[in-house]
Protein backbone atom coordinates (compact mmCIF):
# COMPACT_ATOMS: atom_id res chain seq x y z
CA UNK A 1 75.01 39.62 -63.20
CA UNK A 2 76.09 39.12 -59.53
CA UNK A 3 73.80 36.37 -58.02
CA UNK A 4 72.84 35.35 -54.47
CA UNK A 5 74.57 32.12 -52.77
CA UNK A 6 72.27 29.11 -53.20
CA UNK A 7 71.09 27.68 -50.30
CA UNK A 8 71.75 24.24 -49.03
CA UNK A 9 69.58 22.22 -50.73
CA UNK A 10 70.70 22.40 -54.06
CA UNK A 11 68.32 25.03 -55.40
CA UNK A 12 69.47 27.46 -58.34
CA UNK A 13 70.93 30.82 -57.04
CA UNK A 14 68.14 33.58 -57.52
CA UNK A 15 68.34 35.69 -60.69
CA UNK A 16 68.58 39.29 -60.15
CA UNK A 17 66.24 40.26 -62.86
CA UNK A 18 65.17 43.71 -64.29
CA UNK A 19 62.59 45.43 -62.01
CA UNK A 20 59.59 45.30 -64.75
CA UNK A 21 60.08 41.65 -64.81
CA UNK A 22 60.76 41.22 -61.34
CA UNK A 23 57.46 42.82 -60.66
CA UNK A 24 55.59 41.19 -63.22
CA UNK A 25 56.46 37.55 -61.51
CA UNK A 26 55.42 38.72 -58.85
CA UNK A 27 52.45 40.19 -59.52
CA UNK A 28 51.60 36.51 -61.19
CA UNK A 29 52.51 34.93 -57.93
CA UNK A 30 49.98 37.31 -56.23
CA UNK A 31 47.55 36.35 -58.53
CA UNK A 32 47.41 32.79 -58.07
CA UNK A 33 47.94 32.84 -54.11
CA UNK A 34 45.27 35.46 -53.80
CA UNK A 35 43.00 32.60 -56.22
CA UNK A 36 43.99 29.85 -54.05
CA UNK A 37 45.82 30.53 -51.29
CA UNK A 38 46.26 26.40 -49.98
CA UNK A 39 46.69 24.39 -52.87
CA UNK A 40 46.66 20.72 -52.75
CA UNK A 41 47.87 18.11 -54.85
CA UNK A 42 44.95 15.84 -56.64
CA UNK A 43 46.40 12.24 -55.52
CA UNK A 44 44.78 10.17 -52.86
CA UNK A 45 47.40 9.14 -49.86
CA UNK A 46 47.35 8.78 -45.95
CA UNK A 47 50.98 9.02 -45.33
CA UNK A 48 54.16 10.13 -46.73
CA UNK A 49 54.59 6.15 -47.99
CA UNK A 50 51.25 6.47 -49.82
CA UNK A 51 52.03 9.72 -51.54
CA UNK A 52 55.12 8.11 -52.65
CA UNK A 53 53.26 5.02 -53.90
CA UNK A 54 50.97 7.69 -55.81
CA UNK A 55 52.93 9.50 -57.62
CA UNK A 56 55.15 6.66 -59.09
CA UNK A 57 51.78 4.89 -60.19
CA UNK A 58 50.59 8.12 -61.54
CA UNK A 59 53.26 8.57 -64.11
CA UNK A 60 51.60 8.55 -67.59
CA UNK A 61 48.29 7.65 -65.74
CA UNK A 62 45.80 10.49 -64.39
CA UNK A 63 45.55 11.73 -61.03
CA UNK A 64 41.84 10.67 -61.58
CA UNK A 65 42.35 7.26 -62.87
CA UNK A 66 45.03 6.44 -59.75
CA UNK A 67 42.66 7.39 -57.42
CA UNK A 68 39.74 4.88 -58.27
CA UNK A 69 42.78 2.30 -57.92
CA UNK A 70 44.39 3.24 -54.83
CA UNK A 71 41.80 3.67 -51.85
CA UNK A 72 41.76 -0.01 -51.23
CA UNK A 73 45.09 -0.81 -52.30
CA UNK A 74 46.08 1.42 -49.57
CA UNK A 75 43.87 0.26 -47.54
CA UNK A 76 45.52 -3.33 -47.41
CA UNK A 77 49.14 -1.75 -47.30
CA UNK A 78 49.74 1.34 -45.93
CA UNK A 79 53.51 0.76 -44.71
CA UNK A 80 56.00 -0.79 -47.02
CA UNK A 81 55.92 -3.66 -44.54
CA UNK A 82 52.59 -4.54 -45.46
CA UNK A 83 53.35 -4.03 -49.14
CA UNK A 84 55.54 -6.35 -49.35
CA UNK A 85 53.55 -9.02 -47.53
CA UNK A 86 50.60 -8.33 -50.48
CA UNK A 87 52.96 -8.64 -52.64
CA UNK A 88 53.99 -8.29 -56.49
CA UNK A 89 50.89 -10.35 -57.93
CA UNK A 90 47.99 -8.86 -55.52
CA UNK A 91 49.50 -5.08 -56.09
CA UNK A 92 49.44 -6.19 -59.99
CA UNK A 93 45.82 -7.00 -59.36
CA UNK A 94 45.07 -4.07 -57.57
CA UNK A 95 46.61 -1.59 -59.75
CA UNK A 96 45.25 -3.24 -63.30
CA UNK A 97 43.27 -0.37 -64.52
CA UNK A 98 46.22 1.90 -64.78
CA UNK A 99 48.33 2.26 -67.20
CA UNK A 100 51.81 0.17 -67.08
CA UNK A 101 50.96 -1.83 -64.04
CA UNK A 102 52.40 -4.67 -64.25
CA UNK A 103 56.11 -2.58 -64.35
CA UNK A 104 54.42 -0.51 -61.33
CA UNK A 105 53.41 -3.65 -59.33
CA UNK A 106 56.84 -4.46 -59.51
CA UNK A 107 58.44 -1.19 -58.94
CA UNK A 108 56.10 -0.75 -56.01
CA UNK A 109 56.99 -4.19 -54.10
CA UNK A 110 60.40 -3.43 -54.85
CA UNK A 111 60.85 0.20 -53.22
CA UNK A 112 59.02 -0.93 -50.53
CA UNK A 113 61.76 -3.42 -49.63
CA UNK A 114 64.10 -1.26 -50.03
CA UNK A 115 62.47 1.42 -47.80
CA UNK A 116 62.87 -1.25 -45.12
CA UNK A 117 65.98 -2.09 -46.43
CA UNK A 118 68.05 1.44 -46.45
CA UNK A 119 65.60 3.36 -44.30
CA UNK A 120 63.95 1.63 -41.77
CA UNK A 121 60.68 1.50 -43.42
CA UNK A 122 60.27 5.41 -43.46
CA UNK A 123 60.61 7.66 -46.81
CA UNK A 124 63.65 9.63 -46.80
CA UNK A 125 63.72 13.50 -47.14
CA UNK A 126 66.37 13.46 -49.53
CA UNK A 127 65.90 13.77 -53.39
CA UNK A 128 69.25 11.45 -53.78
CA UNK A 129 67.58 8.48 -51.58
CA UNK A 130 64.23 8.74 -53.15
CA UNK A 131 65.65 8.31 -56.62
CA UNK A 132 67.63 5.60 -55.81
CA UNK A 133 64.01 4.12 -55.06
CA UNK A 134 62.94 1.74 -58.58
CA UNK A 135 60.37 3.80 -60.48
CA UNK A 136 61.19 7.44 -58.61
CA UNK A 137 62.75 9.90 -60.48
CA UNK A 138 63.81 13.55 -60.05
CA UNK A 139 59.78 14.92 -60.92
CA UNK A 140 58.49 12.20 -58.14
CA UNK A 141 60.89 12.90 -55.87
CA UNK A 142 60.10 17.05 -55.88
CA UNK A 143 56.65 16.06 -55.20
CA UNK A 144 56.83 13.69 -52.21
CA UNK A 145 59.41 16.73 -50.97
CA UNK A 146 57.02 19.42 -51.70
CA UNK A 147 54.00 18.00 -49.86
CA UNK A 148 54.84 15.19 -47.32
CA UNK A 149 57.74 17.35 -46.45
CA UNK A 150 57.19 20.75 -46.85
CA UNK A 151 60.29 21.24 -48.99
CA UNK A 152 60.01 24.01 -51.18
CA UNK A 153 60.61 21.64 -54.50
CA UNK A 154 59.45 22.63 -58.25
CA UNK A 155 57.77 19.13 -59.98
CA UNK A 156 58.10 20.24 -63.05
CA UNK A 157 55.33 18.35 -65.05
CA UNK A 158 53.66 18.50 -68.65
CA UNK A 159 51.47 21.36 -67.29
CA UNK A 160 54.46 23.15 -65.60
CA UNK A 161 56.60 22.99 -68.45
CA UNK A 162 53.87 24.55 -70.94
CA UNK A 163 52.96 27.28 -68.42
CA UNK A 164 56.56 28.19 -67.30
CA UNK A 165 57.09 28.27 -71.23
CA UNK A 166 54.27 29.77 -72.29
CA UNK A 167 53.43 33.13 -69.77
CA UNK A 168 57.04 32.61 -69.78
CA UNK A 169 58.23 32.50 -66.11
CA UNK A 170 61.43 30.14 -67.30
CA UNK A 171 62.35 29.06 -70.49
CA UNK A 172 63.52 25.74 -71.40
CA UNK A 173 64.06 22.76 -73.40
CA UNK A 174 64.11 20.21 -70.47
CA UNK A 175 62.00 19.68 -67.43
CA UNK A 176 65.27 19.99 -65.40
CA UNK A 177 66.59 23.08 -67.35
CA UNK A 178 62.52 24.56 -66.11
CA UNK A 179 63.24 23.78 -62.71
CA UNK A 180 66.06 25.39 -62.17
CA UNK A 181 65.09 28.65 -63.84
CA UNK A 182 61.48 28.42 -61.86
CA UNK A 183 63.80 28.33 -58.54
CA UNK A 184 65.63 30.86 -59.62
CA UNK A 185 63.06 33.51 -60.36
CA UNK A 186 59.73 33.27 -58.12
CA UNK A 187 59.97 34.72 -55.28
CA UNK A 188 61.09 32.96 -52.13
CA UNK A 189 57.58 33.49 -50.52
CA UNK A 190 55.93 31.70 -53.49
CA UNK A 191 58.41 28.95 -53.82
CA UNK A 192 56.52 26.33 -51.50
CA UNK A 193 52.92 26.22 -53.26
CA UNK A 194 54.31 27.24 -56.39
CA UNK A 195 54.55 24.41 -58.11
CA UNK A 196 51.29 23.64 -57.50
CA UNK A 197 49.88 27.06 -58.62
CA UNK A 198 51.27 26.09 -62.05
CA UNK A 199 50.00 22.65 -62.36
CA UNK A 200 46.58 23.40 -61.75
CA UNK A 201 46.67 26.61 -64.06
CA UNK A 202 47.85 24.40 -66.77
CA UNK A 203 45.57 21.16 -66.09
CA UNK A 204 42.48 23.73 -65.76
CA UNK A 205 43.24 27.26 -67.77
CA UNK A 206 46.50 27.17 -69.84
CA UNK A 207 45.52 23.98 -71.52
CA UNK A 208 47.53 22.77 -74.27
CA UNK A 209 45.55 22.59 -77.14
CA UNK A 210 42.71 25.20 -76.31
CA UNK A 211 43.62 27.58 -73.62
CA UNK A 212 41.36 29.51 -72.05
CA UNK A 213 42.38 32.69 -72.15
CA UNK A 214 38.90 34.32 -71.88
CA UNK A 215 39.06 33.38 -67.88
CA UNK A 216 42.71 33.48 -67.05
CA UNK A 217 43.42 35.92 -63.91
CA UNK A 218 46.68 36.63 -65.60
CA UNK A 219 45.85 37.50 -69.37
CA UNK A 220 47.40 40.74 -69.11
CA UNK A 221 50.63 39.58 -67.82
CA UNK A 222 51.28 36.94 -69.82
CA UNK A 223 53.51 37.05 -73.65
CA UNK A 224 52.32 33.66 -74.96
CA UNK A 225 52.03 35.44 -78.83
CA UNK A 226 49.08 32.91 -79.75
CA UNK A 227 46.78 33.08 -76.50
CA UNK A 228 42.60 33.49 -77.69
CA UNK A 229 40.21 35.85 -76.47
């Protein structure tokens, strides 16, 4: 199949896919902007260096459970500057209700030196700087791109990966291998909020052990064989 140039930023080359698929994405896309048309990540932040902060304490923790933790750590250090003044032991204290945070304490101080370091305190717009930050890897780095940024990344999460699967949208065995084929087949209008679309469908709807089917806006597009209702 002949396929488009990628662009610039690394995305996958759009898919020229069969028209009954083609218009079935779409219509899914449709769907879920006409549902929510400005979706928003879950995370507390105040800046693009608190989203950052966020997400790498939020891995294997709940948005829920970061956010009880981080509205007065951020309210001590907002600017890597000032967390690495608190430093490693007060951010450890801080940060003790979520999971692994004594190794996010540490990763924490230590991008934040960096930051200052390599980037004169600010948080890069590149996926290659960010994870060359301790404790950010290609799923955080999407997401501070996608909403401090504007970048039209794909985080491709636990949710993303069952719902991409699942309706399917992409196929794959890897987050990675789901990211690229999600890039490569929604729609360029979609591609900013989509990755949001997905992870709310599948933290809310298309739940992994008992998805609700019964109130899904796109039941009748989607092939999973052992959806209910």
């Amino acid at each position: 199949m002949a396929r488009e140039n990628s662009s610039k930023s690394g995305r996958a080359a759009k898919r020229r896919l069969p028209a009954a698929e083609a218009a079935r994405i779409e219509a899914i896309f449709a769907r879920l902007a006409a549902s929510n048309p400005e979706p928003k990540g879950e995370l507390y932040y105040t800046n693009p260096f608190t989203l950052l902060v966020a997400v790498v304490l939020s891995a294997q923790a709940t948005d829920a459970g970061v956010n009880k933790a981080t509205p007065a750590l951020f309210a001590a250090a907002d600017t890597p500057e000032k967390m690495v003044a608190l430093g490693e032991d007060r951010v450890r204290e801080a940060i003790k209700t979520i999971g692994l945070f004594r190794t996010k304490a540490k990763n924490v101080v230590a991008l934040s030196q960096l930051l200052i370091e390599r980037h004169g305190g600010e948080v890069p717009q590149d996926r290659d700087a960010l994870t060359a930050l301790p404790g950010v890897g290609r799923k955080t780095a999407n997401v501070v791109l996608n909403i401090a940024f504007h970048q039209p990344t794909i985080a491709v999460d636990t949710h993303i990966f069952r719902v991409s699967n699942r309706l399917p949208l992409a196929k794959g065995t890897t987050p990675e291998a789901v990211e690229k084929g999600l890039e490569a087949v929604v729609p360029e209008k979609y591609l900013l909020h989509a990755h949001h679309w997905l992870i709310l469908h599948g933290r809310y709807i298309c739940k992994a052990r008992k998805p609700e089917c019964g109130r899904c806006i796109l039941y009748e597009l989607c092939r999973f064989k052992e959806k209910t209702a």
